[in-house]
Protein backbone atom coordinates (compact mmCIF):
# COMPACT_ATOMS: atom_id res chain seq x y z
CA UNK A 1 0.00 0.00 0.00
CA UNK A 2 0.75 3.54 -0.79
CA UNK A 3 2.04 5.85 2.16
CA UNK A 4 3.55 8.93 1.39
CA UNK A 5 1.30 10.94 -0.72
CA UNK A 6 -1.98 8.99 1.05
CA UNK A 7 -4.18 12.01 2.34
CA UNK A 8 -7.32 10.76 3.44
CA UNK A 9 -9.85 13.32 2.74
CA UNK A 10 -12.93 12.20 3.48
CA UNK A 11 -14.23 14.45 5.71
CA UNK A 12 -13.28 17.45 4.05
CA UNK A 13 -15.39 16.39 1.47
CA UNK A 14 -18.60 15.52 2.85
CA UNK A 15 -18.05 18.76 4.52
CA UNK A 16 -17.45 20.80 1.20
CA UNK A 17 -20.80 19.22 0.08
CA UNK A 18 -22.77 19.77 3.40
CA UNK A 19 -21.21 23.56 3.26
CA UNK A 20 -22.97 24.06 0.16
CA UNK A 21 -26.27 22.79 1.58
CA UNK A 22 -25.95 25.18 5.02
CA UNK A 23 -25.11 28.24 3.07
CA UNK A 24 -28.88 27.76 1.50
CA UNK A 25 -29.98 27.32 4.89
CA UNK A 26 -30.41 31.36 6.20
CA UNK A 27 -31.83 34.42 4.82
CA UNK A 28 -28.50 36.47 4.48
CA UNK A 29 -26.49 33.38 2.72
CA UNK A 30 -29.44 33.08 -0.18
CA UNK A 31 -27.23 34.71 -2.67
CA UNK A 32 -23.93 33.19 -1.83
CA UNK A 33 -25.39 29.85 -3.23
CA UNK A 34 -25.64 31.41 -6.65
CA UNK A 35 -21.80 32.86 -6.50
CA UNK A 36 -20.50 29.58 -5.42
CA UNK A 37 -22.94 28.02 -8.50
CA UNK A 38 -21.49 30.79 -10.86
CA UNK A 39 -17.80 30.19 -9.40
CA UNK A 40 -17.34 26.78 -8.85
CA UNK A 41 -15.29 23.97 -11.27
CA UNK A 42 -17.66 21.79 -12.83
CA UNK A 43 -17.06 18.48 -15.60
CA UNK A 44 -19.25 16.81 -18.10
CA UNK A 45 -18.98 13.11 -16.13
CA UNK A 46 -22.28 11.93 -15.10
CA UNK A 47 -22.90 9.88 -18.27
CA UNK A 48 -26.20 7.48 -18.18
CA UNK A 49 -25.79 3.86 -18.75
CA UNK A 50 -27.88 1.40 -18.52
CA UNK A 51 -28.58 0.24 -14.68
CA UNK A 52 -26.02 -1.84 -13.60
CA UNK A 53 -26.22 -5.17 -13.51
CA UNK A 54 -27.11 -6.82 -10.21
CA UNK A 55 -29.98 -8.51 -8.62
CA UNK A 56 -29.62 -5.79 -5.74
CA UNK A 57 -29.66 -2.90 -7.57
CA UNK A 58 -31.69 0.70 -5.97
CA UNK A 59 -34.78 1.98 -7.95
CA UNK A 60 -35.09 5.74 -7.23
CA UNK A 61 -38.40 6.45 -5.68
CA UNK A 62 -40.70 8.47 -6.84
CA UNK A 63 -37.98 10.00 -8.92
CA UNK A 64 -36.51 12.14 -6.39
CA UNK A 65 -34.16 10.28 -4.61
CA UNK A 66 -30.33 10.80 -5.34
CA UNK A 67 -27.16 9.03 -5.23
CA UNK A 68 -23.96 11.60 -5.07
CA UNK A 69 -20.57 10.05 -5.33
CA UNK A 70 -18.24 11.90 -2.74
CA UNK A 71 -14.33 11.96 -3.92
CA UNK A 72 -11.62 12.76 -2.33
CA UNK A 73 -8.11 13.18 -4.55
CA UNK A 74 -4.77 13.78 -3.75
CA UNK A 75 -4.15 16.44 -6.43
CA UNK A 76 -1.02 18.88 -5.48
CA UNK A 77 -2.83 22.21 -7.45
CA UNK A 78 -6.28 23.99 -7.16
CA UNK A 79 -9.45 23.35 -9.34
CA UNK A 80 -8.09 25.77 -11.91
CA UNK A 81 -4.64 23.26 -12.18
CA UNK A 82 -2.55 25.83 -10.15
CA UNK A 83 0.57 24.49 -7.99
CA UNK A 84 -0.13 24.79 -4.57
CA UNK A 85 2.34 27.26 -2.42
CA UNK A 86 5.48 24.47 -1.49
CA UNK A 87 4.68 25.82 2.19
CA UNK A 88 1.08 25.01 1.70
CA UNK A 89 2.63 20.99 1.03
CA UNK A 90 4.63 20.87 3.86
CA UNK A 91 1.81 22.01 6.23
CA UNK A 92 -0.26 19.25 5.11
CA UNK A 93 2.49 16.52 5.38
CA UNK A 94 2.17 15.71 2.09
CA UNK A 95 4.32 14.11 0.49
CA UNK A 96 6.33 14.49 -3.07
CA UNK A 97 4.27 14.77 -5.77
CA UNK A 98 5.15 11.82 -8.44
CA UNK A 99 2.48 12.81 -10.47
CA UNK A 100 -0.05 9.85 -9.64
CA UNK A 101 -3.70 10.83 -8.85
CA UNK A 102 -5.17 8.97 -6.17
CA UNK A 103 -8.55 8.39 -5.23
CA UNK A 104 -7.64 7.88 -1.60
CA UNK A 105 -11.64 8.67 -0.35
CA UNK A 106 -15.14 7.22 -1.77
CA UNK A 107 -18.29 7.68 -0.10
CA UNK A 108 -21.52 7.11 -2.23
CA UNK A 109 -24.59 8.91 -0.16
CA UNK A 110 -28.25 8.39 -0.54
CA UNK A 111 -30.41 10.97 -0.16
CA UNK A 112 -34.20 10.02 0.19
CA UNK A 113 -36.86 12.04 -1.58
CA UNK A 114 -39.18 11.16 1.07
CA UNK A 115 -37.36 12.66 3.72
CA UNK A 116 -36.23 9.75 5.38
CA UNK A 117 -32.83 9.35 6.95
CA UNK A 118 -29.37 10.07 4.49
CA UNK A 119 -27.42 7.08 4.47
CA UNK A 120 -23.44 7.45 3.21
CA UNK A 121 -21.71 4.30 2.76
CA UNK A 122 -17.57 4.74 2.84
CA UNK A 123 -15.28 2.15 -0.07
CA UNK A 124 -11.65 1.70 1.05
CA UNK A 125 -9.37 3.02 -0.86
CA UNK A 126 -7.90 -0.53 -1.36
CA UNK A 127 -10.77 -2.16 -2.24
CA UNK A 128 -9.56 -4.48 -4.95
CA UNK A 129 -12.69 -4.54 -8.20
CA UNK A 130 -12.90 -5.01 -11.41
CA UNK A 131 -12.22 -0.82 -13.11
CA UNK A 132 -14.71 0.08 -15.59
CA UNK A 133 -13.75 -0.53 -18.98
CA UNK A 134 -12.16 -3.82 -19.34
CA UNK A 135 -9.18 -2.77 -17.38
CA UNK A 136 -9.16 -5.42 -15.15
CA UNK A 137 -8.73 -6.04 -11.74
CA UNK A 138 -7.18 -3.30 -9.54
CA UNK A 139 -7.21 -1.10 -6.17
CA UNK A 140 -10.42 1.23 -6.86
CA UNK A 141 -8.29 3.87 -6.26
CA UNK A 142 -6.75 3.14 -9.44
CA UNK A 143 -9.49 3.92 -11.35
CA UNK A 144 -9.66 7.61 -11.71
CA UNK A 145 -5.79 7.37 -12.89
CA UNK A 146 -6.33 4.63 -15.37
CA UNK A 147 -9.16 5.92 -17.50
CA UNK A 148 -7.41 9.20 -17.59
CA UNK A 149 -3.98 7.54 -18.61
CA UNK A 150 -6.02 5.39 -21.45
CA UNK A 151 -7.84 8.58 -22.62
CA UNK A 152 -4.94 10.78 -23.40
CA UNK A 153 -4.67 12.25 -19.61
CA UNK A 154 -8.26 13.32 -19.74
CA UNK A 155 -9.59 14.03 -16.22
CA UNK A 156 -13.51 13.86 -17.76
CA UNK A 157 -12.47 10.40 -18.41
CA UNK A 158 -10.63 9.53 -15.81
CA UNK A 159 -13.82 10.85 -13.09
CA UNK A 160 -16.35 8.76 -15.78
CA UNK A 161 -14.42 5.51 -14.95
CA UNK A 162 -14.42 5.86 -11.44
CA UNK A 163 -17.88 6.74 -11.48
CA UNK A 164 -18.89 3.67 -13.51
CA UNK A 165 -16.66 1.54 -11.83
CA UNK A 166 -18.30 2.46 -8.46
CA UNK A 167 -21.98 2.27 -10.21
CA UNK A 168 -20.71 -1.44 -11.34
CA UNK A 169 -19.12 -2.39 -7.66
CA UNK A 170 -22.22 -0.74 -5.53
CA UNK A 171 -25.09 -1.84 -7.73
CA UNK A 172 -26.38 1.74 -7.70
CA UNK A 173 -26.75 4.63 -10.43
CA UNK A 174 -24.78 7.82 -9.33
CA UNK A 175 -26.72 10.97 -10.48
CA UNK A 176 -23.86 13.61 -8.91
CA UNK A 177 -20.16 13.98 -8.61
CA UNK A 178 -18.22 15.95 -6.14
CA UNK A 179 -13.91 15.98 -6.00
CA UNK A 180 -12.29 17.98 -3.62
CA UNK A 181 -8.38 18.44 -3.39
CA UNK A 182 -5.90 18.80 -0.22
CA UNK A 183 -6.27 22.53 -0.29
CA UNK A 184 -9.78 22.12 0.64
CA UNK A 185 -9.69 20.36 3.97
CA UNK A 186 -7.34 22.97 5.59
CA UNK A 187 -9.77 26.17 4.29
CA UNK A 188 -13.03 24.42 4.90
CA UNK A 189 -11.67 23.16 8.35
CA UNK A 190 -10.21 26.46 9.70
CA UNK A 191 -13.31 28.02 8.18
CA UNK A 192 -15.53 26.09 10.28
CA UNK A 193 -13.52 27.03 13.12
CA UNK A 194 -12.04 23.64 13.95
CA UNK A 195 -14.16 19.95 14.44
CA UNK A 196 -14.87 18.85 17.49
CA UNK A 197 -13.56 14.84 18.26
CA UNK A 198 -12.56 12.65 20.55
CA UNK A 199 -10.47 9.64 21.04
CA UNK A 200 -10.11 6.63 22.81
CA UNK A 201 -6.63 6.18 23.33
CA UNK A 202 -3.66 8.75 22.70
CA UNK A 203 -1.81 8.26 19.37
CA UNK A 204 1.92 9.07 18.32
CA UNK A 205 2.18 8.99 14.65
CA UNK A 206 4.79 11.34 14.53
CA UNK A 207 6.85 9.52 11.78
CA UNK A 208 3.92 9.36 8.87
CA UNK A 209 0.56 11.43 9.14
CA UNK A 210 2.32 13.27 11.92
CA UNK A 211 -0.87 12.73 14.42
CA UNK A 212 0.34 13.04 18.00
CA UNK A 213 -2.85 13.69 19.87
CA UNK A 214 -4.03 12.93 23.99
CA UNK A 215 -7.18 10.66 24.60
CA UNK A 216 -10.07 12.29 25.11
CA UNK A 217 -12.11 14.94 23.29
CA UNK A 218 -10.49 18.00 21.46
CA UNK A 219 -10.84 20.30 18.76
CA UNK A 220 -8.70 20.15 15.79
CA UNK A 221 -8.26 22.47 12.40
CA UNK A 222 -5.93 22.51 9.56
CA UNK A 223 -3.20 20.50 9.92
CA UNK A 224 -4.06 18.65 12.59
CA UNK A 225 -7.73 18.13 11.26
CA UNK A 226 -5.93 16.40 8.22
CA UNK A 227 -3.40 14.08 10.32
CA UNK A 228 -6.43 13.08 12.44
CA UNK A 229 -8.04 11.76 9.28
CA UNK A 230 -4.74 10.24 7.48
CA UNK A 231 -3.31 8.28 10.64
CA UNK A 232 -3.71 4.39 10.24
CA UNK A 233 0.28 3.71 11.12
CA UNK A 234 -0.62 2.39 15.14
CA UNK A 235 -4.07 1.23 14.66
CA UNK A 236 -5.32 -1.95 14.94
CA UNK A 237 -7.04 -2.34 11.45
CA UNK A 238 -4.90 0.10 9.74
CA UNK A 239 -6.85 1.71 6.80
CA UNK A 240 -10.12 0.01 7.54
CA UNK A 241 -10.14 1.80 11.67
CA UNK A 242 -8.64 4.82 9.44
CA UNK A 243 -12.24 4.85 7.87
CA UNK A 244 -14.02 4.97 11.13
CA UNK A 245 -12.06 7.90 12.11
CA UNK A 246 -13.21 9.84 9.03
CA UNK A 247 -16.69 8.83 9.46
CA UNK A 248 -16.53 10.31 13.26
CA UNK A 249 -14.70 13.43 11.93
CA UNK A 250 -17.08 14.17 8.89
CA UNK A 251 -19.81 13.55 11.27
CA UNK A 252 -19.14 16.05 13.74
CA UNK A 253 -18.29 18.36 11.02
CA UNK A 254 -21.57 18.28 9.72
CA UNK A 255 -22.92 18.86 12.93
CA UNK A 256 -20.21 21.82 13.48
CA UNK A 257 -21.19 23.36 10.40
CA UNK A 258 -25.34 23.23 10.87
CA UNK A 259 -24.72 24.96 14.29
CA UNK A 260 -26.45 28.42 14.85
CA UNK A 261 -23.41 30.01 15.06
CA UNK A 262 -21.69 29.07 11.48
CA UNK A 263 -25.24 29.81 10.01
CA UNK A 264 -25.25 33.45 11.34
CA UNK A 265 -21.31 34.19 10.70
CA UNK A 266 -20.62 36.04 7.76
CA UNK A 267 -16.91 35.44 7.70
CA UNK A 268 -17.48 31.79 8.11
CA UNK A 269 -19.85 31.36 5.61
CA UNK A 270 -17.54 33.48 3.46
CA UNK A 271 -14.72 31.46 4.30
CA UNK A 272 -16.53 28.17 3.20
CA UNK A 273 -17.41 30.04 0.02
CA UNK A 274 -13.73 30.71 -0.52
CA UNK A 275 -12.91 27.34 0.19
CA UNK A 276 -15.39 25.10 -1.95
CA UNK A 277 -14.63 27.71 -4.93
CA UNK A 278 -10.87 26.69 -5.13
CA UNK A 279 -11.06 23.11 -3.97
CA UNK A 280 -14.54 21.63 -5.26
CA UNK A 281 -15.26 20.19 -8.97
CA UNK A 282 -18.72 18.93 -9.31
CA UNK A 283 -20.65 17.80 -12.28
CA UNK A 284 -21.98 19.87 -14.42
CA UNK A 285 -25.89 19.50 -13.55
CA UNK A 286 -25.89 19.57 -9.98
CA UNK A 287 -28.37 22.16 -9.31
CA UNK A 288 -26.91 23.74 -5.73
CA UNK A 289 -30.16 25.71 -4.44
CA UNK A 290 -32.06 22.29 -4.89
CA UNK A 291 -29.68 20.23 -3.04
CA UNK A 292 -29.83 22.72 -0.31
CA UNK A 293 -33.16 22.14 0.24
CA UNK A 294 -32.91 18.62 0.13
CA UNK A 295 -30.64 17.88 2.48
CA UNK A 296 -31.36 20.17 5.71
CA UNK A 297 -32.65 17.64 7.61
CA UNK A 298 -29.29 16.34 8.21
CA UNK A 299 -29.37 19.29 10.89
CA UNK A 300 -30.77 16.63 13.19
CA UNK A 301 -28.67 13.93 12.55
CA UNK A 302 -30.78 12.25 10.11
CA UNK A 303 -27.81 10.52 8.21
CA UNK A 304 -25.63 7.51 8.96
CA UNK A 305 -22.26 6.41 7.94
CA UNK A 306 -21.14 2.67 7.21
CA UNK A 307 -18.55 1.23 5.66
CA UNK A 308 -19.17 -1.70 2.97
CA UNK A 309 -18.38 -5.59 4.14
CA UNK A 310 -14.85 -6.29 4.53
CA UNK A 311 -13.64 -10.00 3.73
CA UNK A 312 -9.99 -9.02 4.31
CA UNK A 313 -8.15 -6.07 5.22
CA UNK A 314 -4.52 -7.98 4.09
CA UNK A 315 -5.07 -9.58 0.96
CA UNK A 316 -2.15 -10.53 -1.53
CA UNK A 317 -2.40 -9.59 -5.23
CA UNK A 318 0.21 -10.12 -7.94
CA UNK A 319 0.17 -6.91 -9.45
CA UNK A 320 -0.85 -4.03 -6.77
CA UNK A 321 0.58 -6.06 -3.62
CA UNK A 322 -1.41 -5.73 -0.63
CA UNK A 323 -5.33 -4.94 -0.73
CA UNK A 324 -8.61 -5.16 0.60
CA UNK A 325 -10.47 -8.28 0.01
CA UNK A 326 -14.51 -7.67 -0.50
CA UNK A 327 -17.10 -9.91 -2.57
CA UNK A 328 -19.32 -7.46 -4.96
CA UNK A 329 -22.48 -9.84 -4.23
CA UNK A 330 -22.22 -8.89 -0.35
CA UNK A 331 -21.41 -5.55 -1.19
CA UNK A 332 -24.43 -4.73 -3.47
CA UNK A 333 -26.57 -6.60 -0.87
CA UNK A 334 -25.51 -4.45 1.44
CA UNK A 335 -25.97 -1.13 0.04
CA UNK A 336 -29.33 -2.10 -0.95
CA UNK A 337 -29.98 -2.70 2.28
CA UNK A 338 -28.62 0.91 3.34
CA UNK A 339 -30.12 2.61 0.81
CA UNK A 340 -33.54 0.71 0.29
CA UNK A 341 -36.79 0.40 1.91
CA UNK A 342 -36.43 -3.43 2.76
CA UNK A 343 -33.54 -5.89 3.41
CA UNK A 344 -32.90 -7.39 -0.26
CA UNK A 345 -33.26 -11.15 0.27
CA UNK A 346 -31.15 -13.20 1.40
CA UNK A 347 -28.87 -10.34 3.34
CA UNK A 348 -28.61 -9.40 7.00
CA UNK A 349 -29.71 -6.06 8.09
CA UNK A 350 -27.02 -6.19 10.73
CA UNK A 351 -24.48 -3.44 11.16
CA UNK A 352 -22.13 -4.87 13.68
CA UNK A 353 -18.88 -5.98 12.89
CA UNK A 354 -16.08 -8.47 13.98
CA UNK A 355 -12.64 -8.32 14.17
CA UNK A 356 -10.42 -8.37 10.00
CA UNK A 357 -8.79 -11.18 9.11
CA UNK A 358 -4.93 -10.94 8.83
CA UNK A 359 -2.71 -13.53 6.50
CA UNK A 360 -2.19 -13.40 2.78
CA UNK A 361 -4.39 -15.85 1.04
CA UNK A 362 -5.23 -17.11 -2.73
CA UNK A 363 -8.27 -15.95 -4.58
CA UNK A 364 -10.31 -19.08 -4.48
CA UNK A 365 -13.54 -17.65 -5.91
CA UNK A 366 -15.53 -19.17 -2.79
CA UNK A 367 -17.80 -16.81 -0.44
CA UNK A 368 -16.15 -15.56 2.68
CA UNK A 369 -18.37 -13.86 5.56
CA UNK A 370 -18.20 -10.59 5.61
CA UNK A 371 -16.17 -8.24 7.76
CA UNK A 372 -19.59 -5.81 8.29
CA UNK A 373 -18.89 -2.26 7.95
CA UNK A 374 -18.79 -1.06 11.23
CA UNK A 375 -15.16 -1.99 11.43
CA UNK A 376 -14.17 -1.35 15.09
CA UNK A 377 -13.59 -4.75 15.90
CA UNK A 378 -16.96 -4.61 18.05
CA UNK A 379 -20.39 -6.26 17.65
CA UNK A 380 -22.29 -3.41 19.43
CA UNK A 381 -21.15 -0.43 17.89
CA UNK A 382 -23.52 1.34 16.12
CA UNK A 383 -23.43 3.57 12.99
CA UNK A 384 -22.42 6.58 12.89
CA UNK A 385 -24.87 10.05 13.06
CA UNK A 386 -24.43 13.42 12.66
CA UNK A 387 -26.10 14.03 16.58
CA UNK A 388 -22.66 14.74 17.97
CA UNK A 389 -19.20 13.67 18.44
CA UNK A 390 -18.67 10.15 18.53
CA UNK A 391 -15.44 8.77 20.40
CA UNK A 392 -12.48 6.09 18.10
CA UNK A 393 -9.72 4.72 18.29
């Protein structure tokens, strides 16, 4: 697995997206909706195929319901391809940049047009699938990097592979697209004011993200906001505890960002403006002022995060080392279980989890029980909301 250049950025972008929907939220930041919708980066990617093929696949309801693909990328410029300041890179820990585009965060989130609960459901970044195109079998990561190397360094083809490779793995259609860059998470973070969170256990990860933290809750911004969310040297389940983390940290972002007092702050809500405009490429439909008003009930909590079934967290492959293991018929079953009105057949509704596997083995094509995505090695944990801050390892 890749370590140097791995910024996790998950929360930054759930948080970009969820900015959006809180600036539609007051009176006074109405009109800043329609200069971020003027302002912002946006790509031709959302192209329609047919639905993809699996027995578990989500119908929208009523027509209203939509499925948003939330990407995080480890690009070293700005939506408009400038190179971020060197000091900028060495405040985020970084890394060199070897001119590889990684993928390292996917979250696909249902929202209901009934007004029932959100549901986002987290991929590992080393989830190993077959990519879109008849590319084969890789690290989903990968994918964004291979269709854009196989289509003459096109990023519009690089974001359409990833999005039909996640369309293929999930078993749902994705109707929006939002990327967000390392820039992003330090403005939209210090913009917010720092995130509340809290952990279990004190962590030294001084020689890679660069997380030294106490137990305990704490409020974090910037830099330390990002090492929170890249450490998985010192945990247990490395990446797959790593995606807990972001889940807790996104969550209580979203909560931090729906309080009263980002809602009535100009500067703050200016600040998020500032930030989504140079860090945020969406597709080119995504109607802001609508989403807005379809997701505020978040602002109680009404979403959950998971994390798809996990066969194994250390699984040997001959060409990208080191993966995740996962079986696409549990993971489809799964998400239609998330995302649907009833348990698809033959699936468990549970969310609990049990402790990964560790070892190398074959791929034997037989069915392996799931690790389920709650991944904290617990069978009582429950998902995660955005009511509050929730405590991790």
């Amino acid at each position: 697995m890749r370590t140097g250049r791995s910024a996790v950025v998950t929360g930054r972008t759930i948080v970009a997206l969820a900015s959006i929907a809180v600036i539609g939220l007051s009176g006074y930041a109405w009109g800043l909706v329609n200069q971020a919708q003027s302002h912002l980066t946006t790509d031709n990617v959302i192209v329609h195929h047919a639905p993809p093929a699996a027995e578990a696949t989500v119908q929208h309801q009523d027509g209203q319901d939509m499925n948003f693909l939330l990407v995080g990328i480890d690009s070293r410029t700005d939506v408009h391809g400038n190179p971020l300041p060197p000091d900028v890179l060495a405040s985020l820990h970084a890394g060199p940049d070897d001119g590889y585009l990684d993928t390292d965060t996917l979250i696909v989130v249902h929202v209901p047009g009934n007004g029932g609960k959100a549901s986002a459901i987290s991929i590992p970044r080393d989830s190993y699938v077959d990519i879109a195109g008849g590319y084969g079998k890789h690290k989903i990561n990968s994918a964004y990097q291979i269709g854009m190397n196989n289509h003459g360094g096109s990023r519009t083809e690089g974001r359409r592979t990833l999005i039909q490779t996640v369309e293929n793995f999930t078993g749902v259609s994705i109707d929006h697209y939002a990327e967000i860059n390392l820039y992003g998470f330090d403005l939209i973070s210090q913009a917010l004011g720092g995130v509340p969170v809290c952990l279990n256990h004190a962590v030294d990860d001084s020689e890679y993200s660069g997380a030294v933290f106490p137990a305990g809750p704490q409020t974090l911004s910037g830099v330390q906001a990002l090492q929170f969310v890249r450490q998985r040297h010192g945990l247990e389940n490395g990446d797959i505890d790593r995606e807990r983390r972001q889940q807790a940290f996104l969550a209580s972002a979203v909560h931090q960002l729906l309080s009263v007092g980002t809602l009535t702050s100009p500067s703050k809500l200016n600040g998020i403006i500032t930030a989504v405009q140079n860090s945020v490429v969406l597709d080119q439909d995504w109607d802001l002022l609508q989403f807005a008003q379809q997701v505020q009930g978040i602002s109680g909590g009404d979403i959950t995060f998971d994390t798809i079934p996990i066969v194994n967290i250390t699984y040997w492959t001959p060409a990208d080392g080191d993966a995740v293991e996962v079986d696409p018929s549990q993971v489809k079953e799964f998400v239609a279980a998330k995302f649907g009105d009833a348990v698809t057949p033959g699936t468990s509704a549970t969310t609990s989890a049990t402790t990964p596997q560790t070892g190398k083995q074959a791929d034997t094509g037989t069915r392996k029980s799931p690790i389920v995505a709650d991944t904290t090695g617990s069978t009582s944990e429950p998902s995660i909301t955005a009511g509050g801050v929730t405590c991790v390892n």
